[in-house]
PDB file of N, CA and C in Angstrom:
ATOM      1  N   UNK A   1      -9.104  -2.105 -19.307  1.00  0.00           N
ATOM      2  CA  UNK A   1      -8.505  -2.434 -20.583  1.00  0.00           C
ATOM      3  C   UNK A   1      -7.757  -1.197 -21.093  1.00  0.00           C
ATOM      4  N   UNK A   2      -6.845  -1.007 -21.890  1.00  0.00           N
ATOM      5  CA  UNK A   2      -5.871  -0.295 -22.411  1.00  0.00           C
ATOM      6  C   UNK A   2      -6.136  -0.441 -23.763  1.00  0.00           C
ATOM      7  N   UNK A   3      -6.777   0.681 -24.138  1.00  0.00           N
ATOM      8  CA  UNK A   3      -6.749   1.227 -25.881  1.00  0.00           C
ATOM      9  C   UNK A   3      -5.660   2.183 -26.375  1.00  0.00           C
ATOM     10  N   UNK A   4      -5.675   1.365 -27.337  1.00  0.00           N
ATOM     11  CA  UNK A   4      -4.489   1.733 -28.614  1.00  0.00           C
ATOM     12  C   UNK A   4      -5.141   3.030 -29.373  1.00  0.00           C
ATOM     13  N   UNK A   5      -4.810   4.403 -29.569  1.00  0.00           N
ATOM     14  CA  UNK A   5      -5.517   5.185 -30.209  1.00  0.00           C
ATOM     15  C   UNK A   5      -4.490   5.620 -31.059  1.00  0.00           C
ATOM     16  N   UNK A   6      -4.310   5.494 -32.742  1.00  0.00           N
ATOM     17  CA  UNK A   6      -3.496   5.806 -33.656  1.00  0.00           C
ATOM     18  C   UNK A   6      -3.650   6.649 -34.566  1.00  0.00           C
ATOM     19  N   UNK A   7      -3.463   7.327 -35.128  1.00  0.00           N
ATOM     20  CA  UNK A   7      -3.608   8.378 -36.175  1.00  0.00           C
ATOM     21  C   UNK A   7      -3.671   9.754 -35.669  1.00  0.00           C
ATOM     22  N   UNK A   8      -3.390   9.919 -34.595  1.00  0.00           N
ATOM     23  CA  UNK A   8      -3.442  11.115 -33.750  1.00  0.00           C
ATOM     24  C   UNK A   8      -3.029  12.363 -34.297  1.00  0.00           C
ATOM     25  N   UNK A   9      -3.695  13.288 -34.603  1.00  0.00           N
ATOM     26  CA  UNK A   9      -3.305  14.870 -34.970  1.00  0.00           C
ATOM     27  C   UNK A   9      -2.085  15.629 -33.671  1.00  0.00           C
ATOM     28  N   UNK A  10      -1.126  16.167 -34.390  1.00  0.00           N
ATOM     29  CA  UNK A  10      -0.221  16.418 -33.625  1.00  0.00           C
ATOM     30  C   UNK A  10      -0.944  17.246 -32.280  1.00  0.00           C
ATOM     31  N   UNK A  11      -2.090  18.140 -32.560  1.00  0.00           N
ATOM     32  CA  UNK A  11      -2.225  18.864 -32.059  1.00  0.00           C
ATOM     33  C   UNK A  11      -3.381  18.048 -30.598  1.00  0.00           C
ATOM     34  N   UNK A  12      -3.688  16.647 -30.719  1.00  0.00           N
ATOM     35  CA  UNK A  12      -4.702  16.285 -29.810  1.00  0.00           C
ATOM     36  C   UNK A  12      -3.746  16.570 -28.434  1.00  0.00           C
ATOM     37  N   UNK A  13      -4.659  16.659 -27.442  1.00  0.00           N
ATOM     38  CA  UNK A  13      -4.624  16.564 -26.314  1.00  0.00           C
ATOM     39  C   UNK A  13      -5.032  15.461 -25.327  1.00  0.00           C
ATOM     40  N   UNK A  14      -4.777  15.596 -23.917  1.00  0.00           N
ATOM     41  CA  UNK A  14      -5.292  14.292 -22.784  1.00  0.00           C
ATOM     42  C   UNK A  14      -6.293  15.184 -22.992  1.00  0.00           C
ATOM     43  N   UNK A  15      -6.619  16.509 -22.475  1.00  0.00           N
ATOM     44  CA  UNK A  15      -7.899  16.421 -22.048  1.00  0.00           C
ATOM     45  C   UNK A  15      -9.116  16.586 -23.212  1.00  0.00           C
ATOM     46  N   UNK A  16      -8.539  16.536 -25.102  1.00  0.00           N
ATOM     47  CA  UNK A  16      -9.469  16.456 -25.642  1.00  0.00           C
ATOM     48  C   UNK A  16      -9.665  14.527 -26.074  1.00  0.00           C
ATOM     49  N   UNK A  17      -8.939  13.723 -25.701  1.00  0.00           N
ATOM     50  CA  UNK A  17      -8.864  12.574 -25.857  1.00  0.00           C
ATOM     51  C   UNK A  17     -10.090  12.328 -24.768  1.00  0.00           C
ATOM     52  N   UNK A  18      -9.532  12.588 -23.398  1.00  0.00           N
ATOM     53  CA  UNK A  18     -10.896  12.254 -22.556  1.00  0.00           C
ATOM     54  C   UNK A  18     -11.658  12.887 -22.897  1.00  0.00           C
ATOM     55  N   UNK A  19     -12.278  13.659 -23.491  1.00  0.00           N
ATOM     56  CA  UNK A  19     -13.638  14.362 -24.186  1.00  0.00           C
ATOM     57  C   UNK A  19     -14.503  13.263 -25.435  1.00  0.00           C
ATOM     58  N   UNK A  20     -13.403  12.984 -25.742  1.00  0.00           N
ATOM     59  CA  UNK A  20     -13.786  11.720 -26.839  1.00  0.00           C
ATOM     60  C   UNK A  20     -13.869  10.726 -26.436  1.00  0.00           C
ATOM     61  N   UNK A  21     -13.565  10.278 -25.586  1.00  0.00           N
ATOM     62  CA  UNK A  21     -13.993   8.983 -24.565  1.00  0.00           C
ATOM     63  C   UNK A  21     -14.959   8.760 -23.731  1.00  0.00           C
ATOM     64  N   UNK A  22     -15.121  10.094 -22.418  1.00  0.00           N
ATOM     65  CA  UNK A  22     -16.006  10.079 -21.807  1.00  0.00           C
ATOM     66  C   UNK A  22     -17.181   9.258 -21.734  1.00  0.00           C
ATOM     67  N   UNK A  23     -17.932   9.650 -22.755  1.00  0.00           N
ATOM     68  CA  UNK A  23     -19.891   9.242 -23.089  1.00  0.00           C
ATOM     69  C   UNK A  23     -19.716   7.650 -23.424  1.00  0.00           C
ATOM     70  N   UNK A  24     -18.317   6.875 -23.588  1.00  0.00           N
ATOM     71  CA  UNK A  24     -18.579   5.454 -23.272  1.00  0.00           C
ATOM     72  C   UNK A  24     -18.292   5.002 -22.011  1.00  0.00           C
ATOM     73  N   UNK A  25     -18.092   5.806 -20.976  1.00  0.00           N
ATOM     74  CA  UNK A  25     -17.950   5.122 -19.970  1.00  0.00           C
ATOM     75  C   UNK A  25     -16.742   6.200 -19.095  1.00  0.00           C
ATOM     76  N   UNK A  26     -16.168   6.045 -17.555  1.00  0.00           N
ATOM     77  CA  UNK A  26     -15.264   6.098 -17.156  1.00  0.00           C
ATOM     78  C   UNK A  26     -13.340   5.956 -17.513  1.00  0.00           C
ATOM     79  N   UNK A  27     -13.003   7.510 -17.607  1.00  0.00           N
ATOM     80  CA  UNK A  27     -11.533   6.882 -18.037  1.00  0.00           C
ATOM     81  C   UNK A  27     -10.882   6.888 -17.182  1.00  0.00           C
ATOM     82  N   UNK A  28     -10.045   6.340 -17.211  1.00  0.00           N
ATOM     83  CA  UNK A  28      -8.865   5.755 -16.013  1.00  0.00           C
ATOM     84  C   UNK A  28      -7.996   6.629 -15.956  1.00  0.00           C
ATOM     85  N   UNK A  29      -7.170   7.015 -17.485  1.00  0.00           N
ATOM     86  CA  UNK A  29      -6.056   7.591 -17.657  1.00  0.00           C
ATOM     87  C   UNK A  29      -5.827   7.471 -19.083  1.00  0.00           C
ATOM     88  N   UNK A  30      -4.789   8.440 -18.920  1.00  0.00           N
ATOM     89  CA  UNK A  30      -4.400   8.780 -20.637  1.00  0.00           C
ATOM     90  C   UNK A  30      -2.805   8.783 -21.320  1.00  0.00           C
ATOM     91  N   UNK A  31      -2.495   8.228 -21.719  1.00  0.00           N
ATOM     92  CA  UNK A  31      -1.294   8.455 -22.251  1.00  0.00           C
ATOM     93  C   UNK A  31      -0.877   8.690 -23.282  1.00  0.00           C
ATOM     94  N   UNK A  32      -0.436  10.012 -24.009  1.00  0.00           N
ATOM     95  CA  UNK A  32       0.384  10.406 -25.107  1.00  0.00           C
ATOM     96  C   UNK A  32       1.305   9.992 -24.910  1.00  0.00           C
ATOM     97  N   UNK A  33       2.169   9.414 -26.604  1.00  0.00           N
ATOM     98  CA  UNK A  33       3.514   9.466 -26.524  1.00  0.00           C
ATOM     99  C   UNK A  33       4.624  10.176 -27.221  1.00  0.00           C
ATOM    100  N   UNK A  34       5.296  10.527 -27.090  1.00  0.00           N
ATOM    101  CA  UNK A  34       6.431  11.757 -27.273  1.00  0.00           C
ATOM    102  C   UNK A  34       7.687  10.977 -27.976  1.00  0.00           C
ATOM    103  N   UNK A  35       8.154  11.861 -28.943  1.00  0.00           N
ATOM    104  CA  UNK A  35       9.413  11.561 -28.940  1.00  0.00           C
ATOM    105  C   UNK A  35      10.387  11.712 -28.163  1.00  0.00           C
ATOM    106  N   UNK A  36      11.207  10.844 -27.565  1.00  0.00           N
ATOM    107  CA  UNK A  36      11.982  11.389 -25.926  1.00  0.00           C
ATOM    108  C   UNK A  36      12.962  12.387 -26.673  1.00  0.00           C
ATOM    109  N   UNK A  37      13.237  12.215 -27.914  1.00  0.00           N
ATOM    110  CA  UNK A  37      14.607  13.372 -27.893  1.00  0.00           C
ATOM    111  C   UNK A  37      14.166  14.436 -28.778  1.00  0.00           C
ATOM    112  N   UNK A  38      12.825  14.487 -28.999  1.00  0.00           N
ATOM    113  CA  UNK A  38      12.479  15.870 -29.575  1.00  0.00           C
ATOM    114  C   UNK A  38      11.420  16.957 -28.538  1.00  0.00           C
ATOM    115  N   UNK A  39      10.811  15.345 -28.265  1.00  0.00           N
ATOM    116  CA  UNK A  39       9.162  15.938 -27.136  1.00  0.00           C
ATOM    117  C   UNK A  39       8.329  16.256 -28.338  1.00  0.00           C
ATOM    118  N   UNK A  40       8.355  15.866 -29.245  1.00  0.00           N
ATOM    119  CA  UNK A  40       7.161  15.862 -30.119  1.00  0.00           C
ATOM    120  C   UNK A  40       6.190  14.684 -29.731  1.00  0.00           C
ATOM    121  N   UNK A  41       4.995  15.011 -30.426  1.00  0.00           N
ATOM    122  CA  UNK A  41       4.110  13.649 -30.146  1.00  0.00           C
ATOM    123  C   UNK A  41       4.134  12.576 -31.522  1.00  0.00           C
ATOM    124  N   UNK A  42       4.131  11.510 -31.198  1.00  0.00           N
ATOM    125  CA  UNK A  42       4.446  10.602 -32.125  1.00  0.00           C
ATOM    126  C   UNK A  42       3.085  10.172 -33.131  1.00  0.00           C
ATOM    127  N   UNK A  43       1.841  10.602 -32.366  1.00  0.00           N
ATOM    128  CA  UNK A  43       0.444  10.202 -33.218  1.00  0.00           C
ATOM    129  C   UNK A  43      -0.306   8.942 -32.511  1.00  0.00           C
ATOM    130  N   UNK A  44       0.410   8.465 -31.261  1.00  0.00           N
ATOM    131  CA  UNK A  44      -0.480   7.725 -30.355  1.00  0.00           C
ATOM    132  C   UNK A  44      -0.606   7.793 -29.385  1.00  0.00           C
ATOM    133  N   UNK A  45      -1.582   7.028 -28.990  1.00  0.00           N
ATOM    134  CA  UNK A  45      -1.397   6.994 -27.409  1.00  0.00           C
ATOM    135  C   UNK A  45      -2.526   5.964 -26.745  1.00  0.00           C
ATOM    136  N   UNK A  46      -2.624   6.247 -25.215  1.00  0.00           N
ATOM    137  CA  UNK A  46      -3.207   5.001 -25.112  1.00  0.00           C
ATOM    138  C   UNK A  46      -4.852   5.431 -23.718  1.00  0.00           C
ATOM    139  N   UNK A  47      -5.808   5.087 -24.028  1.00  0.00           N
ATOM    140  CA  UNK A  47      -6.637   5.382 -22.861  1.00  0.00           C
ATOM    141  C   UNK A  47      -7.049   4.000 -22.065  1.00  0.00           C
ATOM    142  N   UNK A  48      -7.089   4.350 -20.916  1.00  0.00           N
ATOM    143  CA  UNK A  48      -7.428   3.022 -19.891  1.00  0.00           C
ATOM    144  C   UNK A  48      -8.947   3.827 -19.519  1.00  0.00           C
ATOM    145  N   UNK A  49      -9.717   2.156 -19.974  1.00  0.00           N
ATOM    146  CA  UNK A  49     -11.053   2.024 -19.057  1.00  0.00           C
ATOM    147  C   UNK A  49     -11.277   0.769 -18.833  1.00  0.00           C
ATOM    148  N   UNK A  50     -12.473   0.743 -17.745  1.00  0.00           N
ATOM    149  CA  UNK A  50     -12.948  -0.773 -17.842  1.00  0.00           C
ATOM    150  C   UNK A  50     -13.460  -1.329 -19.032  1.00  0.00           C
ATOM    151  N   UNK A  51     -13.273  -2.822 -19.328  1.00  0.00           N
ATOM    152  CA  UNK A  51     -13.739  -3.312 -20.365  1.00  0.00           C
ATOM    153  C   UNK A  51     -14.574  -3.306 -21.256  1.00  0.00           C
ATOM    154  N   UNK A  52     -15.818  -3.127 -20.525  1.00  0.00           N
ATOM    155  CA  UNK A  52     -16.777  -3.122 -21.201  1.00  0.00           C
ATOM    156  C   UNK A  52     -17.294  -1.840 -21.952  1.00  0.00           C
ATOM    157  N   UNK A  53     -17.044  -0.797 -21.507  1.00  0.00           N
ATOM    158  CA  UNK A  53     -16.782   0.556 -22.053  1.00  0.00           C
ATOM    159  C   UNK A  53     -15.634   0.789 -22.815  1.00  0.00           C
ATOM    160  N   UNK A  54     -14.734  -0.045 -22.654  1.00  0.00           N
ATOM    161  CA  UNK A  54     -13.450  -0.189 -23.660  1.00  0.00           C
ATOM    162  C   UNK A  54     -14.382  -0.410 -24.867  1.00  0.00           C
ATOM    163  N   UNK A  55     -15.091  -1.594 -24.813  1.00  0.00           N
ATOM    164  CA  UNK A  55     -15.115  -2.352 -26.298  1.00  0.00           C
ATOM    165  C   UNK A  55     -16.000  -1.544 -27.030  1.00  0.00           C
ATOM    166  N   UNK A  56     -16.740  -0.962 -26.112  1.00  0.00           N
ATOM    167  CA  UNK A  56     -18.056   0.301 -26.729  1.00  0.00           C
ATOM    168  C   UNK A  56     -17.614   1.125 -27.502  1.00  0.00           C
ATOM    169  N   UNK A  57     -16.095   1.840 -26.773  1.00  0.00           N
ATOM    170  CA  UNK A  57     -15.448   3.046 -27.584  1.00  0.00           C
ATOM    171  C   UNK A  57     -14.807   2.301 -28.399  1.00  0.00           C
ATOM    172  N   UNK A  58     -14.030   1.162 -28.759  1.00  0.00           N
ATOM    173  CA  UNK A  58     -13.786   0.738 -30.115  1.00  0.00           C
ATOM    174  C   UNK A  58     -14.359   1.140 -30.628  1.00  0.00           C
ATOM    175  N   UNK A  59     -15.319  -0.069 -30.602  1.00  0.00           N
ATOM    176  CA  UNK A  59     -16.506  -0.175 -31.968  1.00  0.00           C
ATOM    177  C   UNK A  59     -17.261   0.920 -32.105  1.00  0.00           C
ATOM    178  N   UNK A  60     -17.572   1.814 -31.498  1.00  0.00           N
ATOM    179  CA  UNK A  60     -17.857   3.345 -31.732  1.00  0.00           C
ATOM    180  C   UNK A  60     -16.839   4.291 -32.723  1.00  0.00           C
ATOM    181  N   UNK A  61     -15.512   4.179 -32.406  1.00  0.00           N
ATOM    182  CA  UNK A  61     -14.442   5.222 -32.778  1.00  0.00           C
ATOM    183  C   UNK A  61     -13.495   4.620 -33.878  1.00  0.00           C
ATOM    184  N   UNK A  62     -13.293   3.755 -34.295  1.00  0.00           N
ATOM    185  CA  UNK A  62     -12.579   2.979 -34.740  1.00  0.00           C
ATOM    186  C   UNK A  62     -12.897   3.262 -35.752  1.00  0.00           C
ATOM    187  N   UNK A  63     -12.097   3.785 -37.107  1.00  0.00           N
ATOM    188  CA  UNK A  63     -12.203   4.460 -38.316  1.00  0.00           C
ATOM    189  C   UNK A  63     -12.917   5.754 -38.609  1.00  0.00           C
ATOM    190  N   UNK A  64     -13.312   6.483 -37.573  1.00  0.00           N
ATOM    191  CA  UNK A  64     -13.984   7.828 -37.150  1.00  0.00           C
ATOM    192  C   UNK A  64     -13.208   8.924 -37.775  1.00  0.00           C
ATOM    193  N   UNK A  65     -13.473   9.955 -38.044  1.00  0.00           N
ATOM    194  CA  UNK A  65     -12.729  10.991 -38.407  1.00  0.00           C
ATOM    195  C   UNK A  65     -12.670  11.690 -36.712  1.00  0.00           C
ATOM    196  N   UNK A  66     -12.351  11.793 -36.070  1.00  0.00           N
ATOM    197  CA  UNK A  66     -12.120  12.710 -35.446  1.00  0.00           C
ATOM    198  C   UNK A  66     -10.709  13.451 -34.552  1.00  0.00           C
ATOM    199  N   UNK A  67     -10.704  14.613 -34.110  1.00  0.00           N
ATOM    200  CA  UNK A  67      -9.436  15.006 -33.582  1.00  0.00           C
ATOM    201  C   UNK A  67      -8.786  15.093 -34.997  1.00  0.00           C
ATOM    202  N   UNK A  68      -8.731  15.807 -36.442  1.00  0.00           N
ATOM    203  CA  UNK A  68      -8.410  15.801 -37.438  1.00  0.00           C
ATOM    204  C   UNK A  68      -7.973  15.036 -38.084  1.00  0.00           C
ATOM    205  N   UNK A  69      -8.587  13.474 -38.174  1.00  0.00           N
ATOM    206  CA  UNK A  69      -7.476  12.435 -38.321  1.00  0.00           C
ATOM    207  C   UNK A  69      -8.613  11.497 -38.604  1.00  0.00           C
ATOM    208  N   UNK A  70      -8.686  10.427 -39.376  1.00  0.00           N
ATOM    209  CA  UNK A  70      -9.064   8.865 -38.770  1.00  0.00           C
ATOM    210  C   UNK A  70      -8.683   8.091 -37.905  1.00  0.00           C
ATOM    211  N   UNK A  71      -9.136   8.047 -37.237  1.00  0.00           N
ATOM    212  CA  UNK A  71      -8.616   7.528 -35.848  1.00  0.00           C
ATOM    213  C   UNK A  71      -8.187   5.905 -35.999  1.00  0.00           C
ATOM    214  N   UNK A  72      -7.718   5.056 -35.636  1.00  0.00           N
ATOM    215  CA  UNK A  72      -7.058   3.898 -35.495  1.00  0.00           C
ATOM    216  C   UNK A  72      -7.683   3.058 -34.037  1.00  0.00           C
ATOM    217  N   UNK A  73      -8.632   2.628 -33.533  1.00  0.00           N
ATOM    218  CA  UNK A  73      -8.860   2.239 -32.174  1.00  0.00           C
ATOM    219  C   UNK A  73      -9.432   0.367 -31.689  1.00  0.00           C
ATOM    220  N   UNK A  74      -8.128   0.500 -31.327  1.00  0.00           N
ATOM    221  CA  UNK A  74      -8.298  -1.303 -30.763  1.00  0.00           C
ATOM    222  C   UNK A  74      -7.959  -1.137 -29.326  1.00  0.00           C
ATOM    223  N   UNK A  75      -7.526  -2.510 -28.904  1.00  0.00           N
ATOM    224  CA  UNK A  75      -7.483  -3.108 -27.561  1.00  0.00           C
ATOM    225  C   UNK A  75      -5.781  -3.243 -27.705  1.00  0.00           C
ATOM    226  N   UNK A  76      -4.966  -2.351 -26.998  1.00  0.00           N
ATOM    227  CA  UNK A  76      -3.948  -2.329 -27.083  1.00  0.00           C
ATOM    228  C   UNK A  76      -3.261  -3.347 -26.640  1.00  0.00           C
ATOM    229  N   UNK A  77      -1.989  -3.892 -27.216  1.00  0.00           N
ATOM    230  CA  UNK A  77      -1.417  -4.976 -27.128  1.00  0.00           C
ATOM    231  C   UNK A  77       0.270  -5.188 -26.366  1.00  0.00           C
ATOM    232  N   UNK A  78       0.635  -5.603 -25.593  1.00  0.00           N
ATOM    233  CA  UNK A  78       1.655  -6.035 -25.005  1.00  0.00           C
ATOM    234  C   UNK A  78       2.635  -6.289 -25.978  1.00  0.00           C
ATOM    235  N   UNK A  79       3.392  -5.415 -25.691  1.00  0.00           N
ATOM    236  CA  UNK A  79       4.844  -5.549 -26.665  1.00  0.00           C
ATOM    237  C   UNK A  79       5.225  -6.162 -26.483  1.00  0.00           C
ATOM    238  N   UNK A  80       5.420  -6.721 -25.231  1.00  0.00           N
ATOM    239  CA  UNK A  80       6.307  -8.722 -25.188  1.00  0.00           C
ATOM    240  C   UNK A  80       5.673  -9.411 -25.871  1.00  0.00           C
ATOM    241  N   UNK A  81       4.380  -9.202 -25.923  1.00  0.00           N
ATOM    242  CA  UNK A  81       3.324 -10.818 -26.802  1.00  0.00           C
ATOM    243  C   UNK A  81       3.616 -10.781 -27.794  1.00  0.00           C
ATOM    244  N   UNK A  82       4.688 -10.417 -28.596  1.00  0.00           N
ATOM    245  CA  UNK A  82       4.649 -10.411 -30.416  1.00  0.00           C
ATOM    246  C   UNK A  82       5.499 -11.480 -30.285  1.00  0.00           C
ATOM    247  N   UNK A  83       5.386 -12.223 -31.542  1.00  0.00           N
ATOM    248  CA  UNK A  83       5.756 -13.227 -31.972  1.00  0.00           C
ATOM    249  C   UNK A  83       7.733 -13.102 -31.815  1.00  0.00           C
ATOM    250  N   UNK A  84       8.434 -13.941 -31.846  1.00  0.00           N
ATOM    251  CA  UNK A  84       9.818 -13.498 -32.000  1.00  0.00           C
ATOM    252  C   UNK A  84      10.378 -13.767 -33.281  1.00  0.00           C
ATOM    253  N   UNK A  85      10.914 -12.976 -33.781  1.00  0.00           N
ATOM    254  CA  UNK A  85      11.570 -12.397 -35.291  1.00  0.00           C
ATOM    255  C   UNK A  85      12.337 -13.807 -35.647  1.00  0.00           C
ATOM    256  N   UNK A  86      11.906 -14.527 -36.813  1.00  0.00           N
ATOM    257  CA  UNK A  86      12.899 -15.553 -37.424  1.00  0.00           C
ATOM    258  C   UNK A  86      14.145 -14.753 -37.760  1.00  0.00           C
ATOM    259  N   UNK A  87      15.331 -15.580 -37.280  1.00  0.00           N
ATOM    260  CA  UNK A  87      16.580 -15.162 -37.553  1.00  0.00           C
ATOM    261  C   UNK A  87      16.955 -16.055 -39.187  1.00  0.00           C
ATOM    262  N   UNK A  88      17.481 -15.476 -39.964  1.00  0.00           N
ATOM    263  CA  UNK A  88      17.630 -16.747 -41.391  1.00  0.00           C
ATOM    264  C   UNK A  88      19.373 -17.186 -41.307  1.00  0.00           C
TER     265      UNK A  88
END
């Protein structure tokens, strides 16, 4: 599963993100995202684990203070699956 992690302190890292993940389970991988035309970090990003350790670190982290921030943590969502924009 692919978690959504939001509120991100400019200053987090992959390897302090996997530090904060770890103790629910196996991570897959990590992804920060950047502004492409500055290379700043934008305040999200995303960690892959298996499911069931996914849903653990939700409901564990999800409104947490940590990494200087309240953290933001769901089950990240497919940008095609959004609804399509009424045109008026």
């Amino acid at each position: 599963m692919t978690i959504y992690v939001g509120n991100l302190d400019p200053a987090a890292t992959e390897e302090r993100l996997r530090e904060l993940f770890a103790p629910f389970g196996p991570v897959r991988g990590i992804t920060l995202i950047t502004d492409p035309q500055t290379g700043r970090p934008r305040g999200f990003g995303f960690v892959e684990m298996d499911d069931e350790s996914a849903a653990v670190a939700i409901a564990a982290l999800d409104g947490t203070e940590q990494l200087g921030s309240v953290l933001r943590v769901n089950q990240a969502r497919d940008r095609g699956a959004k609804p399509p924009r009424r045109a008026w």
